[in-house]
Structures are given as structure tokens and as C-alpha cells.
C-alpha atoms as a PDB file:
ATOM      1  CA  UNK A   1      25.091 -53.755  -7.011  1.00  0.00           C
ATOM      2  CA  UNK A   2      27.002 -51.481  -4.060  1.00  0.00           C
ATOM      3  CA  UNK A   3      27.515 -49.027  -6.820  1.00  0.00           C
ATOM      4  CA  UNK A   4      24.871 -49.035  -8.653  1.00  0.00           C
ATOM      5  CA  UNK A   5      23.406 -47.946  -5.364  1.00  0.00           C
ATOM      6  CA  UNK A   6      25.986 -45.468  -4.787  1.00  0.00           C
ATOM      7  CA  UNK A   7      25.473 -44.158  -7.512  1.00  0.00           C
ATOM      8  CA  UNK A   8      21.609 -43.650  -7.698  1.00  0.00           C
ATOM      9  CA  UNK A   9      22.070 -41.812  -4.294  1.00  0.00           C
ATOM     10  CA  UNK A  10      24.509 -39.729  -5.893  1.00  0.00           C
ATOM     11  CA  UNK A  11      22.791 -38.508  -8.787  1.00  0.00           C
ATOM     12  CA  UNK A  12      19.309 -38.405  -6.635  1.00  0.00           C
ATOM     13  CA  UNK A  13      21.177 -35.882  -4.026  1.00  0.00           C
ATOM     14  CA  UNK A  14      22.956 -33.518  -7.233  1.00  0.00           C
ATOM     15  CA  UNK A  15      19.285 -33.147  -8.564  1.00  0.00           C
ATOM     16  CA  UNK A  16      18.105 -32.109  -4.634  1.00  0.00           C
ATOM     17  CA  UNK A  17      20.965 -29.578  -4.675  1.00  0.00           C
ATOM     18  CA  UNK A  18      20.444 -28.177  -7.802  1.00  0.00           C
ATOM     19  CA  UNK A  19      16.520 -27.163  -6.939  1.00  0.00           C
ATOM     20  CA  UNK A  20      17.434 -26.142  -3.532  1.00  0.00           C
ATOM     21  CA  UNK A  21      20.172 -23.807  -5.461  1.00  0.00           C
ATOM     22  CA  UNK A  22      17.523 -22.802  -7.547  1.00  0.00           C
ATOM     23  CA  UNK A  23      15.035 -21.544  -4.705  1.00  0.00           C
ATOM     24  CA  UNK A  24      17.923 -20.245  -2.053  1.00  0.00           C
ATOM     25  CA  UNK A  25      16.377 -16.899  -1.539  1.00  0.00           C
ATOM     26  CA  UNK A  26      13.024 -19.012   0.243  1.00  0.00           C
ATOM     27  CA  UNK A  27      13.013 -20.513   2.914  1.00  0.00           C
ATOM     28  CA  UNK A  28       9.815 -21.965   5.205  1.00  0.00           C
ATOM     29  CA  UNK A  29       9.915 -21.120   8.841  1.00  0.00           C
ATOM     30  CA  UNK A  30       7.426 -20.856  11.886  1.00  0.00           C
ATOM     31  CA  UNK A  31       7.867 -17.469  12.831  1.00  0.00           C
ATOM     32  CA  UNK A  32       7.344 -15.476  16.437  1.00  0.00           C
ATOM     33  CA  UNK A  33       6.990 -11.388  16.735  1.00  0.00           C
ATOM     34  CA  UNK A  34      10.014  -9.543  18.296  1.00  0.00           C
ATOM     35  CA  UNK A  35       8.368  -6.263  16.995  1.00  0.00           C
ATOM     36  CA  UNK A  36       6.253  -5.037  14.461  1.00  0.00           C
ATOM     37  CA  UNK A  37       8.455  -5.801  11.787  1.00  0.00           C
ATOM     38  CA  UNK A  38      10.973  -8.014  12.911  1.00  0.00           C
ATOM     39  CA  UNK A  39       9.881 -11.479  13.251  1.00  0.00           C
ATOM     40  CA  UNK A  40      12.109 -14.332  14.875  1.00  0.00           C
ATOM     41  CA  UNK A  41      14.181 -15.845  11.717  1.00  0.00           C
ATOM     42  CA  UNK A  42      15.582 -12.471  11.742  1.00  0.00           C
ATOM     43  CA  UNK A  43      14.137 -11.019   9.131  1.00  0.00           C
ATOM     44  CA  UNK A  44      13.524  -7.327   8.409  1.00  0.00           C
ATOM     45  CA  UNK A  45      10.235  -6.453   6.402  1.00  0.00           C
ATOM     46  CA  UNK A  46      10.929  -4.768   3.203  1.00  0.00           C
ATOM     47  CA  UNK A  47       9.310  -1.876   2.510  1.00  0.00           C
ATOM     48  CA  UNK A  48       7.321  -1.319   5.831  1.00  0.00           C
ATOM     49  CA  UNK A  49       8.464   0.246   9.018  1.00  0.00           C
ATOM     50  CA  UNK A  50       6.029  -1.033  11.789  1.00  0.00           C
ATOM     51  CA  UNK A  51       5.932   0.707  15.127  1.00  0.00           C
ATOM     52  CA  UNK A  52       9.085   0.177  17.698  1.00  0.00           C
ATOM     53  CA  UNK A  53       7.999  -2.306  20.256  1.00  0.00           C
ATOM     54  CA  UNK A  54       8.119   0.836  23.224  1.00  0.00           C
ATOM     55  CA  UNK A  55       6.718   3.473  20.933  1.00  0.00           C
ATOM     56  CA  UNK A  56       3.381   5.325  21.963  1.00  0.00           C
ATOM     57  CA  UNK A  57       0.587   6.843  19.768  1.00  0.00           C
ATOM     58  CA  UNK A  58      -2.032   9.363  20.497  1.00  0.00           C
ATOM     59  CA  UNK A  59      -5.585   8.922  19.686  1.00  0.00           C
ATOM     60  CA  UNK A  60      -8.688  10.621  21.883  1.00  0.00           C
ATOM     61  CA  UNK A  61      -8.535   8.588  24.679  1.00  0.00           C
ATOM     62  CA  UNK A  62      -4.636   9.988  25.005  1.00  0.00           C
ATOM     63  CA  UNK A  63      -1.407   7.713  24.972  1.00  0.00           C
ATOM     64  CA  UNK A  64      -1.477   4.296  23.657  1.00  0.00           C
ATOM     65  CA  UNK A  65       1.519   1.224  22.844  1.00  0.00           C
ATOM     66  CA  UNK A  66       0.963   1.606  19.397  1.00  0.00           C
ATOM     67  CA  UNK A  67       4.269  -0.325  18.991  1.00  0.00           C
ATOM     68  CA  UNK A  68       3.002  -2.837  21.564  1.00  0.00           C
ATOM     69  CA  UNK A  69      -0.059  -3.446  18.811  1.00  0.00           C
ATOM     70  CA  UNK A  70       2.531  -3.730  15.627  1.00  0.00           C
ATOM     71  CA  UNK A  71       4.331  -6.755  17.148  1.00  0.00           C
ATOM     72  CA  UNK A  72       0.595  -8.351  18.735  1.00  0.00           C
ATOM     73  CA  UNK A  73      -0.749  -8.459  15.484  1.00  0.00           C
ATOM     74  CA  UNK A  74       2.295  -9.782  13.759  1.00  0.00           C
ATOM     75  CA  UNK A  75       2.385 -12.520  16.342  1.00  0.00           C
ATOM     76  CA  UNK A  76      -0.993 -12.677  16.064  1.00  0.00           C
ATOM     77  CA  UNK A  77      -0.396 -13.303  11.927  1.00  0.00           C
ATOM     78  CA  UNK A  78       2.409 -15.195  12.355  1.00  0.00           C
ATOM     79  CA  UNK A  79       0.950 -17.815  14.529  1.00  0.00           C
ATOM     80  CA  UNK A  80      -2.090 -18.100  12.353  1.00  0.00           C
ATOM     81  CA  UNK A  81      -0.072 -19.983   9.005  1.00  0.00           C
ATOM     82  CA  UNK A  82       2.741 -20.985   7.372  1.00  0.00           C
ATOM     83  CA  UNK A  83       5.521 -18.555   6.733  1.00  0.00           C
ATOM     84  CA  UNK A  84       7.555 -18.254   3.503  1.00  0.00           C
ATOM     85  CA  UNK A  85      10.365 -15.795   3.449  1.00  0.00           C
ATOM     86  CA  UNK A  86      12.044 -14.144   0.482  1.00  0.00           C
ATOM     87  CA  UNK A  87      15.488 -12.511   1.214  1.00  0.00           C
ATOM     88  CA  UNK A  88      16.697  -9.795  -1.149  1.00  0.00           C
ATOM     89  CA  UNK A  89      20.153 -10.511  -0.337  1.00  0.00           C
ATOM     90  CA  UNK A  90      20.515  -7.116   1.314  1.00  0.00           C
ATOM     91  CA  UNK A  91      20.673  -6.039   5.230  1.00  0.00           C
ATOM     92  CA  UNK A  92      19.676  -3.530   7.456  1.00  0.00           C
ATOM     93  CA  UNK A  93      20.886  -3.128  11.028  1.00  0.00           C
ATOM     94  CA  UNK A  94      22.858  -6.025  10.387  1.00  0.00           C
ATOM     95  CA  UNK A  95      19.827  -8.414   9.543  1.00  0.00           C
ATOM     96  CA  UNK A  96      18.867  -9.701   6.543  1.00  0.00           C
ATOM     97  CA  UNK A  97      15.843  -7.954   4.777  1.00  0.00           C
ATOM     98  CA  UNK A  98      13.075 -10.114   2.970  1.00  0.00           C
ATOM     99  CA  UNK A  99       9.431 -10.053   1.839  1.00  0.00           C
ATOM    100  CA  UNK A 100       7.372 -12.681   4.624  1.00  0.00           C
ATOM    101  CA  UNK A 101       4.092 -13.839   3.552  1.00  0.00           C
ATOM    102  CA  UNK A 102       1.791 -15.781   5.756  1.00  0.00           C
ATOM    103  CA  UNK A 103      -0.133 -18.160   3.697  1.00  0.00           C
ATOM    104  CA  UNK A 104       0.350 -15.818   0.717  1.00  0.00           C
ATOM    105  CA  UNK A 105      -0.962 -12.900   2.233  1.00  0.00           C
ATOM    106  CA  UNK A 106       2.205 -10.097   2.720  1.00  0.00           C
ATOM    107  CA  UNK A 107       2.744  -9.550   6.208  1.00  0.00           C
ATOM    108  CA  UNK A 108       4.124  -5.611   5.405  1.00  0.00           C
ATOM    109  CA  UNK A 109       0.548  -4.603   3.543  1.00  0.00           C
ATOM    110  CA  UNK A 110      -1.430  -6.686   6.209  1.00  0.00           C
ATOM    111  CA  UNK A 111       0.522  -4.354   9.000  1.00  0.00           C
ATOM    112  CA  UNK A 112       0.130  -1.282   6.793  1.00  0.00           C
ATOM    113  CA  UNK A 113      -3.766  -2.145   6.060  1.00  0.00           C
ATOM    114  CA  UNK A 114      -3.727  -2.361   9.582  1.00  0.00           C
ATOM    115  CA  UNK A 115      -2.674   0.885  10.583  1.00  0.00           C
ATOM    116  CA  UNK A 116       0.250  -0.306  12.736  1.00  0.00           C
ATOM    117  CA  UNK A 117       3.483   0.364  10.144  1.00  0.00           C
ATOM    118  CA  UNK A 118       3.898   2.982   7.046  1.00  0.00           C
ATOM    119  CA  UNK A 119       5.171   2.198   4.080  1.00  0.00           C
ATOM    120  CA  UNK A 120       8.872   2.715   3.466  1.00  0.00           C
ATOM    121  CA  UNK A 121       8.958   3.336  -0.544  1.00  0.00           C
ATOM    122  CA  UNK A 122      12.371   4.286  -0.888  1.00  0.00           C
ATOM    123  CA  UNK A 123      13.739   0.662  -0.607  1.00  0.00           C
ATOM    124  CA  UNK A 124      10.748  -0.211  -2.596  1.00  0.00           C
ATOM    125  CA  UNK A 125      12.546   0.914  -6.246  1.00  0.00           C
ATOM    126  CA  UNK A 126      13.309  -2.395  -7.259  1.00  0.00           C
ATOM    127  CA  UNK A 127       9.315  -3.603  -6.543  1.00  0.00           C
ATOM    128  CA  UNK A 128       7.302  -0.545  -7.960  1.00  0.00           C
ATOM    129  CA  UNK A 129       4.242  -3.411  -7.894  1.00  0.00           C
ATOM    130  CA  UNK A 130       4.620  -3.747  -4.111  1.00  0.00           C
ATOM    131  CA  UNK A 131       5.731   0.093  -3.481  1.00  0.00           C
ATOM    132  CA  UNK A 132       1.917   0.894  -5.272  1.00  0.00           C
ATOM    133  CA  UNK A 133      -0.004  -1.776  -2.714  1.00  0.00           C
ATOM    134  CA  UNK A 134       1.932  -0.607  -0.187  1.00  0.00           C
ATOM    135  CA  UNK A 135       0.791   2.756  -0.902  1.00  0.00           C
ATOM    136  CA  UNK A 136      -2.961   1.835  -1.300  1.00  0.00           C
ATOM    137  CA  UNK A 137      -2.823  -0.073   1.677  1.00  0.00           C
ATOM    138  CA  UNK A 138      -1.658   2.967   3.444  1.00  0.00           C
ATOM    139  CA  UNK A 139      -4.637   5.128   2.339  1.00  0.00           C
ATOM    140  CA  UNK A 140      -7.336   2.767   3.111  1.00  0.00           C
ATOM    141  CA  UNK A 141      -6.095   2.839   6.490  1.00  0.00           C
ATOM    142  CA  UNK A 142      -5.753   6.819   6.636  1.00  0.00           C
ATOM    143  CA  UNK A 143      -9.574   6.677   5.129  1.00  0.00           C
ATOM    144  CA  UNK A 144     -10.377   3.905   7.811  1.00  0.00           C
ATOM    145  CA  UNK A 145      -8.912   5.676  10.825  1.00  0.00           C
ATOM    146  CA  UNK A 146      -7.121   2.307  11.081  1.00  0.00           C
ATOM    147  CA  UNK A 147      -4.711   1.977  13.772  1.00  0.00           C
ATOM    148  CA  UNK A 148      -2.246   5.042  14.625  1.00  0.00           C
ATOM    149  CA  UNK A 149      -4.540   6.818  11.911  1.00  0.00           C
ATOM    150  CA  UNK A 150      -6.977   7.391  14.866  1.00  0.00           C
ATOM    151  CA  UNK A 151      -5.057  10.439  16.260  1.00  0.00           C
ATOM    152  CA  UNK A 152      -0.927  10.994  15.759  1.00  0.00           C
ATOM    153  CA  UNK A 153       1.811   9.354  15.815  1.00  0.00           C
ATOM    154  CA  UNK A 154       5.335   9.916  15.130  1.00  0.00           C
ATOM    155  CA  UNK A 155       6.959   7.857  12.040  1.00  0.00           C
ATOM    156  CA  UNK A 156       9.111   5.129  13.082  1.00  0.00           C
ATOM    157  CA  UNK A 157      12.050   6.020  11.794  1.00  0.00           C
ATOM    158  CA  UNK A 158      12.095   9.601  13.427  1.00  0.00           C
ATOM    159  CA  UNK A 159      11.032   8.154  16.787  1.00  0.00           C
ATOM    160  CA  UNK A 160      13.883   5.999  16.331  1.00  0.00           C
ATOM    161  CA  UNK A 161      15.825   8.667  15.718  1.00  0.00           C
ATOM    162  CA  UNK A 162      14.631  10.737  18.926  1.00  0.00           C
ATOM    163  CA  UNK A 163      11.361  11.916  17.791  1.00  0.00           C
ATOM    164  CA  UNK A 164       8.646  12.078  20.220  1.00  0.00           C
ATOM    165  CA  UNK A 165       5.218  12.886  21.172  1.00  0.00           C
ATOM    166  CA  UNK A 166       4.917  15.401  24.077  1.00  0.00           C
ATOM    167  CA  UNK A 167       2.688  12.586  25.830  1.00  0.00           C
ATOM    168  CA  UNK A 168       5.244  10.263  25.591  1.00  0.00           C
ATOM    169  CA  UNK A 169       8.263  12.703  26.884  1.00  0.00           C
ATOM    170  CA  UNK A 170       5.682  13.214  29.820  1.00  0.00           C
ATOM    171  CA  UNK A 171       5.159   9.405  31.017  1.00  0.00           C
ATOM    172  CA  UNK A 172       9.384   9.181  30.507  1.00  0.00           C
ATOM    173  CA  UNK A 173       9.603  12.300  32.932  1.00  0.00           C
ATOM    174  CA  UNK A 174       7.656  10.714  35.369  1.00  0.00           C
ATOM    175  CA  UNK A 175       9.192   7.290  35.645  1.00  0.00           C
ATOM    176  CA  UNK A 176      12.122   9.406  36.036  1.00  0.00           C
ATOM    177  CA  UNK A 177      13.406   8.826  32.646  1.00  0.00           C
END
């Protein structure tokens, strides 16, 4: 009876592993904003870079955390459903790079409908589906005046490269910076 047991156990756990083989690139996870797109399982967004967390934005009322308001509202997303996470088995600044969707809504086209990321096509060659909502998403949120679309900003990855508005060089000069 012992192995009759045994063995039911055994063959119940190979057919677990072989669906969780199947489905390795998903995963389900809680998730927490470290910036606009970088949430807390490490994951970077594909195909949208979001604002950096210290980055500023001009609209009419002058100078405002524009990259402050990419990681709210992905908290804000994140908090408000379930996660699911696809990794495309590639990484960028040493992290691994995946779609998230938040109760199947895409958490890069919500931040790019919002105004608070751009769309990075270029790693999008592999997804010309998502590259084209990206896109769209983009341009309803130019038309809107959505987010950083309400005066100038600089993109993310030149800021990141040293990029930045002359308001922003200002407030560094002052805090003696």
C-alpha cells in the first residue's frame, strides 16, 4: 500500500513539474513601484521607458516630478490587482525584462496612455502587435495633453544619459548641486 502511495505522489508531482515547465516565463507576484518602470520583482517593462524617479518636466505652471508621477501611478496600478509577469528571457541593466499586466490590462500602455513613459519601439521588433498599441497609446496622450505632454520634457533615456531641462539644471545649482 506504502508504494502504491509513493508512487501516486510521484507521478502527481512529474505532472505539476511538467505544467510549471510549460508556463516558466509567468509568474504571479504582488508588486510595489521603485520607479516608473521598474516594479519590485525586478522587472524591467518592455518596450516603455517611464520617467526616472528624480526627473523633472515642464508644463505652464514651470518644473514638475514628472518621474515622481511615473512610479505614483505604477504603485498606484500595482496595488489596485493582481500582477502577472512575462519574462522574455533577456536583461537590461542587469534585470530581467518582461511584459507586467495588472489584471490584464499592460502596465507599459497604461503608463504611456498616461503620459508618464514613451514608448521604446526598438526592443519592440519581436512584438510589432504591442510596438503598434504602444504607439497609439502614445498619440492619444500627445492629442490629450496627457501627462509630460502638457509642456516638455526630456526623453528618459537622454536624461539618463545627462540630458536636462534648463529648469532642472537651475533647482541643481541652487541646492548646490
Amino acid at each position: 500500500m506504502r508504494m502504491i502511495v509513493a508512487l501516486a505522489l510521484a507521478v502527481a508531482a512529474c505532472g505539476g513539474v511538467a505544467s510549471q515547465a510549460e508556463d516558466q516565463s509567468v509568474i504571479r507576484a504582488d508588486g510595489r513601484a521603485i520607479d516608473g518602470d521598474t516594479v519590485s520583482f525586478d522587472v524591467r517593462l518592455l518596450g516603455a521607458d517611464a520617467f526616472e524617479t528624480r526627473q523633472l518636466c515642464r508644463n505652464t505652471e514651470g518644473c514638475w516630478p514628472c518621474g515622481k508621477a511615473a512610479q505614483d501611478y505604477a504603485s498606484k496600478l500595482l496595488k489596485a490587482g493582481s500582477s502577472t509577469i512575462r519574462l522574455t528571457g533577456k536583461q537590461s541593466y542587469g534585470r530581467p525584462i518582461g511584459t507586467v499586466e495588472i489584471d490584464g490590462q499592460d502596465l507599459g500602455e497604461s503608463m504611456i496612455a498616461a503620459g508618464l513613459a514613451v514608448p521604446a519601439t526598438s526592443y519592440l521588433k519581436d512584438d510589432p502587435a504591442r510596438a503598434q498599441r504602444y504607439v497609439a497609446a502614445y498619440e492619444r496622450a500627445e492629442a490629450r495633453h496627457a501627462g509630460v505632454h502638457a509642456g516638455y520634457f526630456v526623453d528618459p533615456a537622454k536624461w539618463r544619459r545627462g540630458e536636462r531641462l534648463s529648469c532642472e539644471r537651475s533647482s541643481r545649482d541652487r541646492r548646490g548641486g
